[in-house]
PDB file of N, CA and C in Angstrom:
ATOM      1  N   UNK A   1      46.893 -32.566   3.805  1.00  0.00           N
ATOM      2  CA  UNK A   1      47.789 -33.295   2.920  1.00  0.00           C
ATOM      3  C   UNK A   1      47.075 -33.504   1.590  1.00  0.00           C
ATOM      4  N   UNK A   2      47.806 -33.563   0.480  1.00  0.00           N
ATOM      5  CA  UNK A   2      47.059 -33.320  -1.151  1.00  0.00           C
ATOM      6  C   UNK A   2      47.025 -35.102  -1.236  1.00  0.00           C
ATOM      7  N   UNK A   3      45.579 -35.099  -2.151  1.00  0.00           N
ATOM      8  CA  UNK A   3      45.414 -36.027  -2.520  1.00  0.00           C
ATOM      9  C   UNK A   3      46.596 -36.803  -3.259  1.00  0.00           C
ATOM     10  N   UNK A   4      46.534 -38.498  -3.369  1.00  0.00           N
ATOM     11  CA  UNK A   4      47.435 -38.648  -4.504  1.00  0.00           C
ATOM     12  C   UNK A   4      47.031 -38.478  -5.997  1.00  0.00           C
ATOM     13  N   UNK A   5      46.422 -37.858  -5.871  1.00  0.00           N
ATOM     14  CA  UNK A   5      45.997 -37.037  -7.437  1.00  0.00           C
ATOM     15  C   UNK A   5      46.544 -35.806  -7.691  1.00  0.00           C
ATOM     16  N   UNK A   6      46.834 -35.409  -6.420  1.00  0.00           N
ATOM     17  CA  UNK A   6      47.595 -33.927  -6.570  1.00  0.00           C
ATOM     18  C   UNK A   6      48.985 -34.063  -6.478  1.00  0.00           C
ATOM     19  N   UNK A   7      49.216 -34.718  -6.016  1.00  0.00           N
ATOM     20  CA  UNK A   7      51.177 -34.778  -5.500  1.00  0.00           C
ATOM     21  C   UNK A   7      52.162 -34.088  -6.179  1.00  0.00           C
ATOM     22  N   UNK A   8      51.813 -34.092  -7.608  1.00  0.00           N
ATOM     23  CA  UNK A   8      52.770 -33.687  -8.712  1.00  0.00           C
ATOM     24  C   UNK A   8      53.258 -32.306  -7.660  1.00  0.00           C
ATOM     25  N   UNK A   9      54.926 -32.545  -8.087  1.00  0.00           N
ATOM     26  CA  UNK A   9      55.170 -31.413  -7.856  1.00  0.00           C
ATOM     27  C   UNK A   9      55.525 -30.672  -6.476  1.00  0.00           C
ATOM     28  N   UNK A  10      54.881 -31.541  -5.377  1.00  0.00           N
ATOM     29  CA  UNK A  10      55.206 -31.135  -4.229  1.00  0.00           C
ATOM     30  C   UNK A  10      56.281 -31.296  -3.453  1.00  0.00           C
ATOM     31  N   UNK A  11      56.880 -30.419  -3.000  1.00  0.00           N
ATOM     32  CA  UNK A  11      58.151 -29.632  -2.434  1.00  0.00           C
ATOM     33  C   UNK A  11      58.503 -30.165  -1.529  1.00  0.00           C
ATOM     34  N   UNK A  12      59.480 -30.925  -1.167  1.00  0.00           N
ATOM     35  CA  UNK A  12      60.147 -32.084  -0.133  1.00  0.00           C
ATOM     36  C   UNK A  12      61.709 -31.794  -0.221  1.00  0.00           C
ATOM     37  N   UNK A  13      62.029 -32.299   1.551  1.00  0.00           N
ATOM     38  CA  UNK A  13      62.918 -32.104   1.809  1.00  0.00           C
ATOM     39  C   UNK A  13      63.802 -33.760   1.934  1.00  0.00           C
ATOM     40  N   UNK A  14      64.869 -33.733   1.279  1.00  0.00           N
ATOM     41  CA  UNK A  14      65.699 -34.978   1.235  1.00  0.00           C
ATOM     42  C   UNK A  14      66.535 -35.473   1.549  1.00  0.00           C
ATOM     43  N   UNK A  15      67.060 -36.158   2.299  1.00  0.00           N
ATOM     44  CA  UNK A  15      68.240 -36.757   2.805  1.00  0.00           C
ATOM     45  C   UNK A  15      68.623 -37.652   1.723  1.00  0.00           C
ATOM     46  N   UNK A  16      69.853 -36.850   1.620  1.00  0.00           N
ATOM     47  CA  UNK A  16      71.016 -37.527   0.435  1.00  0.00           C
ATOM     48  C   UNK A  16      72.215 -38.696   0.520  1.00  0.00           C
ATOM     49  N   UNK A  17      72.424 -39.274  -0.106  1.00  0.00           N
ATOM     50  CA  UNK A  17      73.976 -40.317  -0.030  1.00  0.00           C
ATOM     51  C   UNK A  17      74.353 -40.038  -0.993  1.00  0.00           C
ATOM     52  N   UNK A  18      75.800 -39.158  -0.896  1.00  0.00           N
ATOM     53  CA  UNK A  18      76.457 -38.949  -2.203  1.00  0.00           C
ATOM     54  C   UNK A  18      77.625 -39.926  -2.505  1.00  0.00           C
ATOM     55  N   UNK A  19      77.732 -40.917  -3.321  1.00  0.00           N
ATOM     56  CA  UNK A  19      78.437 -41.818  -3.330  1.00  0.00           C
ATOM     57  C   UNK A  19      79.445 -41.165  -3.490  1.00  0.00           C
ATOM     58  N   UNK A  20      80.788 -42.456  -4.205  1.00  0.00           N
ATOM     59  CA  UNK A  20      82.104 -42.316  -4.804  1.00  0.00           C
ATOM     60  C   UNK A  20      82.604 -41.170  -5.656  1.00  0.00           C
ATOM     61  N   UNK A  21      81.260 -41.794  -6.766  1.00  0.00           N
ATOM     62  CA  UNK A  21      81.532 -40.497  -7.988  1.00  0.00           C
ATOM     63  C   UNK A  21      80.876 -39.500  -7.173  1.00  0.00           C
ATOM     64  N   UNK A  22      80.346 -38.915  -6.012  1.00  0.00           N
ATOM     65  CA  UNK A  22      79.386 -37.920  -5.296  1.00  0.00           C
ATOM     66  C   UNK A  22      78.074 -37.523  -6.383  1.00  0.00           C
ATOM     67  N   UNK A  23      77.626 -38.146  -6.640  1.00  0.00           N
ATOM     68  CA  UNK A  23      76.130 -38.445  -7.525  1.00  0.00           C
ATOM     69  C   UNK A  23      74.510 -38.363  -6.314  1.00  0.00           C
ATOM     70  N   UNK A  24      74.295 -37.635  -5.967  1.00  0.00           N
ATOM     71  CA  UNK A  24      73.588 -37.497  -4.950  1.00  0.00           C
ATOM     72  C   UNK A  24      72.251 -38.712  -4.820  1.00  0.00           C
ATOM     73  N   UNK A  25      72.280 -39.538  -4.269  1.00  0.00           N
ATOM     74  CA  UNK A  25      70.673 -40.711  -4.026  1.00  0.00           C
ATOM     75  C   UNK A  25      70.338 -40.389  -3.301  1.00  0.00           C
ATOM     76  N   UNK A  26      68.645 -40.574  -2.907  1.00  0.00           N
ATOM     77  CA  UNK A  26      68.007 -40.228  -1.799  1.00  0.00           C
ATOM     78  C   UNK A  26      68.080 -41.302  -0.216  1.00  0.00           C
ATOM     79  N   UNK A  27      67.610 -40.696   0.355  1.00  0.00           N
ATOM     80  CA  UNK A  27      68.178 -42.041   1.467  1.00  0.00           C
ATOM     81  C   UNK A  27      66.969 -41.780   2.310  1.00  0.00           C
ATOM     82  N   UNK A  28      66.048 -40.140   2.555  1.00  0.00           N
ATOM     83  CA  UNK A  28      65.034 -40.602   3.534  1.00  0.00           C
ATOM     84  C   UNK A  28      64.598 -38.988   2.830  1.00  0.00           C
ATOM     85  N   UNK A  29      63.225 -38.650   2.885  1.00  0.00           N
ATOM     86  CA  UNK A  29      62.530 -37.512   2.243  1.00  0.00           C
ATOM     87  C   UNK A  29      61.174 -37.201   3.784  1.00  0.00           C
ATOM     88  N   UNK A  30      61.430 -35.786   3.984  1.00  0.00           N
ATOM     89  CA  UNK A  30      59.621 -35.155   4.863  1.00  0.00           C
ATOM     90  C   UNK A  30      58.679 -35.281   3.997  1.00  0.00           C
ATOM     91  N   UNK A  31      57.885 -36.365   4.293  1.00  0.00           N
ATOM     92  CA  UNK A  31      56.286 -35.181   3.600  1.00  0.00           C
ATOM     93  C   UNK A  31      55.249 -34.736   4.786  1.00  0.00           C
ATOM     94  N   UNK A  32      55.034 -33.972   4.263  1.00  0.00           N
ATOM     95  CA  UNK A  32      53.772 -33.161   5.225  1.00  0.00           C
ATOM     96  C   UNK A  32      54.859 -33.277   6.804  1.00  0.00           C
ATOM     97  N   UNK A  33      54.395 -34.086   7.757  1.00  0.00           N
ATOM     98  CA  UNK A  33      55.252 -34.286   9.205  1.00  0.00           C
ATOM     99  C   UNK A  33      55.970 -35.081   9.304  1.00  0.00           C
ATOM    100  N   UNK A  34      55.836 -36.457   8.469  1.00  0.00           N
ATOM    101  CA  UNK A  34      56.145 -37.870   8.551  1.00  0.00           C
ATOM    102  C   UNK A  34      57.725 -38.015   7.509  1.00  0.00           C
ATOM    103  N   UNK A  35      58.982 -38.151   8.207  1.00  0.00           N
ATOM    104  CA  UNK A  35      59.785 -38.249   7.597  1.00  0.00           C
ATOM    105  C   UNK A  35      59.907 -40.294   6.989  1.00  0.00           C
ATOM    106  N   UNK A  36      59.849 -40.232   5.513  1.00  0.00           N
ATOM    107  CA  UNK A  36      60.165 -41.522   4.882  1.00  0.00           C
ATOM    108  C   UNK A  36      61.647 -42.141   5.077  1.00  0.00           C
ATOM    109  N   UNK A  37      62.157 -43.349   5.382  1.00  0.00           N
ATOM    110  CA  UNK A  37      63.178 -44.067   5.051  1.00  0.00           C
ATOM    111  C   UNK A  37      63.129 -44.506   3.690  1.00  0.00           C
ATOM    112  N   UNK A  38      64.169 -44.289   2.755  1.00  0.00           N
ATOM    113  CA  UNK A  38      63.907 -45.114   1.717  1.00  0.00           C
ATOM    114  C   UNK A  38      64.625 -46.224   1.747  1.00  0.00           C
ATOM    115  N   UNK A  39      64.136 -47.525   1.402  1.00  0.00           N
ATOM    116  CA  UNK A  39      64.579 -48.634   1.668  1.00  0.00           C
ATOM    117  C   UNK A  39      65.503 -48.893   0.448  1.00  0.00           C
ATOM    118  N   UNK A  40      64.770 -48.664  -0.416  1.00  0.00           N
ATOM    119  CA  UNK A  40      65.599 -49.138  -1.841  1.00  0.00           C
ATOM    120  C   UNK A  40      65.140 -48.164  -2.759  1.00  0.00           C
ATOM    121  N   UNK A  41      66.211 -48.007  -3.803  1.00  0.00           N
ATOM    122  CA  UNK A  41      65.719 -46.551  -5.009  1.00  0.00           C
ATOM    123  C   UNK A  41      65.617 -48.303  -6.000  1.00  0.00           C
ATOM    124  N   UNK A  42      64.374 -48.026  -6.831  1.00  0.00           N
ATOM    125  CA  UNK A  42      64.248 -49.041  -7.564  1.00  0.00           C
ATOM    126  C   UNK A  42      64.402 -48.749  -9.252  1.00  0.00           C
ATOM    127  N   UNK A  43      64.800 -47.752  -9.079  1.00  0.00           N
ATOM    128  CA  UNK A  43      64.946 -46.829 -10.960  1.00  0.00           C
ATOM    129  C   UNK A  43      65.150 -45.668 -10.390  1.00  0.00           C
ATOM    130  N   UNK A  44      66.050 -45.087 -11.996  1.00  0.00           N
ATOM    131  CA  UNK A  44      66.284 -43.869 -11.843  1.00  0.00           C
ATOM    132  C   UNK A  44      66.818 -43.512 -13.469  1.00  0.00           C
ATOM    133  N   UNK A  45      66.482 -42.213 -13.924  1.00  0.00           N
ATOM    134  CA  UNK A  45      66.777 -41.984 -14.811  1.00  0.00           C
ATOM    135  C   UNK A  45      66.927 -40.661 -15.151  1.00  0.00           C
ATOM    136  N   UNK A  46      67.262 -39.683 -16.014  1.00  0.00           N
ATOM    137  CA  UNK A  46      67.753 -38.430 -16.366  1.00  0.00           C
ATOM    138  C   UNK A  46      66.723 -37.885 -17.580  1.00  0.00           C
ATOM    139  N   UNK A  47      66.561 -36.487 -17.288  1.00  0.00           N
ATOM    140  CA  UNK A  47      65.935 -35.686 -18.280  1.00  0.00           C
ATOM    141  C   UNK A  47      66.783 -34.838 -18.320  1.00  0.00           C
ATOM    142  N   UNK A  48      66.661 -33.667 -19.414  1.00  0.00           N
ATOM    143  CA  UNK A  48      67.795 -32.452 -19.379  1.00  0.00           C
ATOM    144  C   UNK A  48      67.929 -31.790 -18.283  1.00  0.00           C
ATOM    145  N   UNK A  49      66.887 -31.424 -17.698  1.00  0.00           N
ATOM    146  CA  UNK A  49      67.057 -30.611 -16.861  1.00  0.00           C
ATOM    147  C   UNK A  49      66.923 -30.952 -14.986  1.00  0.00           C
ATOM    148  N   UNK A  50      66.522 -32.415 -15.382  1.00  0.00           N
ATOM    149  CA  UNK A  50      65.950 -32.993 -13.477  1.00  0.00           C
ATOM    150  C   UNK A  50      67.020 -34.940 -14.058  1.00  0.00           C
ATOM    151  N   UNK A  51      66.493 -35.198 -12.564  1.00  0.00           N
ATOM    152  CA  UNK A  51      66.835 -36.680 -12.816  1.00  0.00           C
ATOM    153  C   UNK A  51      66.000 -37.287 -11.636  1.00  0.00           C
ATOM    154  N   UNK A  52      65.694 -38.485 -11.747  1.00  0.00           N
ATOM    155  CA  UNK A  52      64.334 -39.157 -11.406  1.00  0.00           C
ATOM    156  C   UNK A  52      64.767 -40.212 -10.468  1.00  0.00           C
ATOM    157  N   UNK A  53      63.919 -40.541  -9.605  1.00  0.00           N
ATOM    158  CA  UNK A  53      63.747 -41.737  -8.675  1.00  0.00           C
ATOM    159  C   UNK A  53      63.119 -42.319  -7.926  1.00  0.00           C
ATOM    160  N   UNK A  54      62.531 -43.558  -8.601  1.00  0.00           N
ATOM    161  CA  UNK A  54      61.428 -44.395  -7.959  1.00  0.00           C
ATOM    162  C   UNK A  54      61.779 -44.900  -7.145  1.00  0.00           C
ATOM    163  N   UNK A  55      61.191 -44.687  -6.073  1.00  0.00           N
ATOM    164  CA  UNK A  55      61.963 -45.360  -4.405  1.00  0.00           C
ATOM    165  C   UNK A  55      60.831 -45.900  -3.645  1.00  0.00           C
ATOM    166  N   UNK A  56      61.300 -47.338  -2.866  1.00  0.00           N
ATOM    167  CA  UNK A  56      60.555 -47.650  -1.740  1.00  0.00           C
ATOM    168  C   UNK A  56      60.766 -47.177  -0.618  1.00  0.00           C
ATOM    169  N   UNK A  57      59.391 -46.935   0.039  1.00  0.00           N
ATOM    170  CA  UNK A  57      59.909 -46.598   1.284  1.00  0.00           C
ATOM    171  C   UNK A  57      59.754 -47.727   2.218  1.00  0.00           C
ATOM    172  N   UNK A  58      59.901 -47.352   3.663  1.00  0.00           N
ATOM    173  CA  UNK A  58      59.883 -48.611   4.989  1.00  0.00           C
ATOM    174  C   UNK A  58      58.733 -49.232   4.979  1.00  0.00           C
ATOM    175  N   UNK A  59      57.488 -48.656   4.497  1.00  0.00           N
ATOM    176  CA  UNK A  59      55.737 -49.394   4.944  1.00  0.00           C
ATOM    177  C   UNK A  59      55.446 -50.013   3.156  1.00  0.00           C
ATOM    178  N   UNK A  60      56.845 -49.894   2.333  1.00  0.00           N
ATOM    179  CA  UNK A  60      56.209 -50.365   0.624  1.00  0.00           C
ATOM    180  C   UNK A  60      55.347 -49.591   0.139  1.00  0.00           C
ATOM    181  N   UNK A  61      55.521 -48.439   0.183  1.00  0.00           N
ATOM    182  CA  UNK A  61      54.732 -47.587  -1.185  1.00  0.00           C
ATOM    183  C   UNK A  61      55.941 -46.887  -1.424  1.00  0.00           C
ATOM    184  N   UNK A  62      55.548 -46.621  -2.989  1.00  0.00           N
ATOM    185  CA  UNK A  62      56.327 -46.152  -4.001  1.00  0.00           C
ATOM    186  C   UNK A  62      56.609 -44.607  -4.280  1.00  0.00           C
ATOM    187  N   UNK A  63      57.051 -43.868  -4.554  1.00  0.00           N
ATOM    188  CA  UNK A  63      57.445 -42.656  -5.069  1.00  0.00           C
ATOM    189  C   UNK A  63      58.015 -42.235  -6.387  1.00  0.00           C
ATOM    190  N   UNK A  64      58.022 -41.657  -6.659  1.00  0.00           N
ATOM    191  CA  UNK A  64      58.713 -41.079  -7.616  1.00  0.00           C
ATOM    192  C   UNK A  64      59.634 -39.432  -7.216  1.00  0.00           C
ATOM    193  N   UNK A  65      60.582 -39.235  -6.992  1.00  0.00           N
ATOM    194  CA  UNK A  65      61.082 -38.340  -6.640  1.00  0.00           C
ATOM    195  C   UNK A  65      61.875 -37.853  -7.776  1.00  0.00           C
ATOM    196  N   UNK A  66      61.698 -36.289  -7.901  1.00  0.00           N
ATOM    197  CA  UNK A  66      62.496 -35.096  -9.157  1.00  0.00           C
ATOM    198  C   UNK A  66      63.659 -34.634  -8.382  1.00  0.00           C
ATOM    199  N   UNK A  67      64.621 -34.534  -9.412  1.00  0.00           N
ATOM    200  CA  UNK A  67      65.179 -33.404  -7.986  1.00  0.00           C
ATOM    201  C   UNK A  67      65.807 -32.688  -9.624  1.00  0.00           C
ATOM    202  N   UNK A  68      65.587 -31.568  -9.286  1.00  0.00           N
ATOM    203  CA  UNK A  68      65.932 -30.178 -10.605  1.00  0.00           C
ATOM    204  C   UNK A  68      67.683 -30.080  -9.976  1.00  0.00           C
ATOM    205  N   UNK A  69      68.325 -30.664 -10.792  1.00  0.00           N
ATOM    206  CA  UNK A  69      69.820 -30.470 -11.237  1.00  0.00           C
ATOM    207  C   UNK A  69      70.017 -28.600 -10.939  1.00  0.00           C
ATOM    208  N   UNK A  70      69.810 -28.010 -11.632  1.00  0.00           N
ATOM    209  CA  UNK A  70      69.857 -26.252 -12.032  1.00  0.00           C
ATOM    210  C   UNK A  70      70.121 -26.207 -10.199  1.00  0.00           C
ATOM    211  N   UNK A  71      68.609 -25.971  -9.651  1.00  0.00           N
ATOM    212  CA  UNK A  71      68.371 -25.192  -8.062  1.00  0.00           C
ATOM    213  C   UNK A  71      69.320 -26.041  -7.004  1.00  0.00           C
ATOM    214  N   UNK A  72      68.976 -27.392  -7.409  1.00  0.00           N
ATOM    215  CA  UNK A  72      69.068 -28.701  -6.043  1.00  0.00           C
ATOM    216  C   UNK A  72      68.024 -29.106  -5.995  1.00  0.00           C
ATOM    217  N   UNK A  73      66.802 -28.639  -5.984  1.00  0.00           N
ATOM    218  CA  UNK A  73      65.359 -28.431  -5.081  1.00  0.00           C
ATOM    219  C   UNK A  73      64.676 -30.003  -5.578  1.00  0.00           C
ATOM    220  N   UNK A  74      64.242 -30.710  -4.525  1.00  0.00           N
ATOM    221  CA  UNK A  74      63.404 -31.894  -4.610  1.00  0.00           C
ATOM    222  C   UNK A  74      61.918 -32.023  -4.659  1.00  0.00           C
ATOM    223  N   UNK A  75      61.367 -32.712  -5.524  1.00  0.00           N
ATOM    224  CA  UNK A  75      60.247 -32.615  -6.209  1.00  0.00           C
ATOM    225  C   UNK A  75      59.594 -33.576  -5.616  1.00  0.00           C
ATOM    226  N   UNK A  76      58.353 -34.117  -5.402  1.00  0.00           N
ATOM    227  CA  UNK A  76      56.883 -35.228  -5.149  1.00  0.00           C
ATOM    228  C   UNK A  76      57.136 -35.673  -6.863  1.00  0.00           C
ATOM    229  N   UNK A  77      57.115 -36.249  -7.030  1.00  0.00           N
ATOM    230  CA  UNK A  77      57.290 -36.499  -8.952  1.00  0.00           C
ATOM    231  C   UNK A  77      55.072 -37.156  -9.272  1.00  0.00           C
ATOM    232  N   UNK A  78      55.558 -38.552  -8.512  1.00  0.00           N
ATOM    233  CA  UNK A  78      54.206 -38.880  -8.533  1.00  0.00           C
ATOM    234  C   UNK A  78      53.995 -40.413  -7.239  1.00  0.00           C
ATOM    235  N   UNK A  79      52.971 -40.903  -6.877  1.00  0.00           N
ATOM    236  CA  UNK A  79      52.911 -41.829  -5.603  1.00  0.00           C
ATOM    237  C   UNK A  79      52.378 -42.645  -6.819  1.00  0.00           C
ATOM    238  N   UNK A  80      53.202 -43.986  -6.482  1.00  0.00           N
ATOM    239  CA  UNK A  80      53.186 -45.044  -7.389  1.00  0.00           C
ATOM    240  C   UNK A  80      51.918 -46.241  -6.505  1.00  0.00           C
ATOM    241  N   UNK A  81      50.896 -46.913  -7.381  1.00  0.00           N
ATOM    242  CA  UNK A  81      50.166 -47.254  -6.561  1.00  0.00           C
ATOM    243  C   UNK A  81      49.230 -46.518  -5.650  1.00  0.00           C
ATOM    244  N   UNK A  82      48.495 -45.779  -5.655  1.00  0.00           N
ATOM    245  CA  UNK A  82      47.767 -45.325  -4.982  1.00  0.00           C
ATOM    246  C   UNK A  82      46.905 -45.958  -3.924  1.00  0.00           C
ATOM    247  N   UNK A  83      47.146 -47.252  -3.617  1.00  0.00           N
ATOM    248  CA  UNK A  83      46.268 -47.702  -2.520  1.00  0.00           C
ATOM    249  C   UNK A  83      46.104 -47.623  -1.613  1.00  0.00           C
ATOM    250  N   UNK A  84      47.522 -46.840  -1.245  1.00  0.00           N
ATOM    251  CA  UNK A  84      47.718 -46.621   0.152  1.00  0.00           C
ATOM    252  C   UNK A  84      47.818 -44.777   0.117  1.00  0.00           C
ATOM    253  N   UNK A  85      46.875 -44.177   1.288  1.00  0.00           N
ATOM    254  CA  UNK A  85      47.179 -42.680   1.719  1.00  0.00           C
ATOM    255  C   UNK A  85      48.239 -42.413   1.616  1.00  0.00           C
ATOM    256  N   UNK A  86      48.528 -41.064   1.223  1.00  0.00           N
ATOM    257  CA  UNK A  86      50.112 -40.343   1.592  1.00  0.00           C
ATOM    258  C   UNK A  86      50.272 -40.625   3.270  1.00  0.00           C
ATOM    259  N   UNK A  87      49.436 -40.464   4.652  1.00  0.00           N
ATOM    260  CA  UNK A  87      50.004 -40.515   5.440  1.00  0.00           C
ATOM    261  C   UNK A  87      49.020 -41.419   6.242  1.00  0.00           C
TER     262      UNK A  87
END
Protein backbone atom coordinates (compact mmCIF):
# COMPACT_ATOMS: atom_id res chain seq x y z
CA UNK A 1 0.00 0.00 0.00
CA UNK A 2 1.58 3.67 -1.07
CA UNK A 3 2.57 5.84 1.42
CA UNK A 4 0.34 8.87 2.27
CA UNK A 5 2.83 10.78 0.43
CA UNK A 6 2.13 8.91 -2.57
CA UNK A 7 -1.69 8.59 -2.81
CA UNK A 8 -2.10 11.25 -5.42
CA UNK A 9 -3.80 9.78 -8.00
CA UNK A 10 -4.57 6.36 -7.03
CA UNK A 11 -7.22 4.39 -8.83
CA UNK A 12 -10.35 3.44 -6.68
CA UNK A 13 -13.35 1.92 -7.04
CA UNK A 14 -16.68 3.83 -5.79
CA UNK A 15 -19.93 3.33 -4.67
CA UNK A 16 -22.20 6.05 -5.83
CA UNK A 17 -25.70 7.85 -4.68
CA UNK A 18 -27.07 9.52 -7.52
CA UNK A 19 -29.54 11.86 -6.15
CA UNK A 20 -32.74 13.74 -7.58
CA UNK A 21 -30.93 15.88 -10.01
CA UNK A 22 -28.76 12.21 -10.54
CA UNK A 23 -25.41 14.16 -9.62
CA UNK A 24 -23.35 11.20 -8.63
CA UNK A 25 -21.87 11.36 -4.45
CA UNK A 26 -19.76 8.89 -3.13
CA UNK A 27 -21.21 6.63 -0.52
CA UNK A 28 -18.33 3.89 0.10
CA UNK A 29 -14.77 3.62 -2.07
CA UNK A 30 -11.94 0.03 -2.15
CA UNK A 31 -8.59 0.90 -1.31
CA UNK A 32 -6.00 -1.62 -1.57
CA UNK A 33 -8.62 -4.68 0.19
CA UNK A 34 -10.41 -2.59 2.73
CA UNK A 35 -13.67 -1.23 1.38
CA UNK A 36 -14.42 2.58 3.16
CA UNK A 37 -18.03 3.70 4.30
CA UNK A 38 -18.28 7.23 3.81
CA UNK A 39 -19.98 8.72 6.59
CA UNK A 40 -20.29 12.22 5.47
CA UNK A 41 -18.88 14.11 2.12
CA UNK A 42 -17.72 17.29 3.96
CA UNK A 43 -16.91 19.59 0.65
CA UNK A 44 -17.03 19.35 -2.71
CA UNK A 45 -16.23 21.37 -5.52
CA UNK A 46 -15.68 21.48 -9.48
CA UNK A 47 -12.71 21.98 -11.82
CA UNK A 48 -13.18 21.88 -15.68
CA UNK A 49 -12.50 18.78 -16.15
CA UNK A 50 -12.98 16.53 -12.54
CA UNK A 51 -15.09 17.46 -9.46
CA UNK A 52 -13.86 16.92 -5.91
CA UNK A 53 -14.74 15.38 -2.54
CA UNK A 54 -13.59 15.57 0.86
CA UNK A 55 -15.18 12.74 2.69
CA UNK A 56 -15.19 11.08 6.09
CA UNK A 57 -14.95 7.84 6.44
CA UNK A 58 -16.39 5.25 9.43
CA UNK A 59 -12.79 5.22 11.64
CA UNK A 60 -12.55 9.60 10.86
CA UNK A 61 -9.92 10.02 8.40
CA UNK A 62 -10.31 12.17 5.61
CA UNK A 63 -10.02 11.87 1.81
CA UNK A 64 -10.13 13.70 -0.88
CA UNK A 65 -11.68 11.94 -3.80
CA UNK A 66 -11.41 13.09 -7.98
CA UNK A 67 -13.63 11.60 -10.05
CA UNK A 68 -12.73 12.79 -14.00
CA UNK A 69 -16.27 13.84 -15.41
CA UNK A 70 -14.82 12.91 -19.34
CA UNK A 71 -14.01 8.72 -18.37
CA UNK A 72 -16.20 8.32 -14.92
CA UNK A 73 -12.91 7.00 -13.44
CA UNK A 74 -12.29 7.75 -9.56
CA UNK A 75 -9.23 9.21 -8.30
CA UNK A 76 -7.18 8.97 -4.43
CA UNK A 77 -7.09 12.98 -4.76
CA UNK A 78 -5.07 13.26 -1.41
CA UNK A 79 -5.46 11.62 2.61
CA UNK A 80 -6.30 14.55 4.69
CA UNK A 81 -4.39 14.39 8.00
CA UNK A 82 -1.93 11.97 7.76
CA UNK A 83 -1.84 10.52 11.20
CA UNK A 84 -3.45 7.78 10.62
CA UNK A 85 -2.08 4.74 7.94
CA UNK A 86 -4.03 4.20 4.78
CA UNK A 87 -4.86 0.74 6.27
Amino acid sequence: MPSPANVAHLKLQVECYAGYRGEEEPRAFVLGQTRLQVTEVLDRWLAPEHRYFKVRVQDGRMFVLRHDTASGEWELAALVGADRPLQ
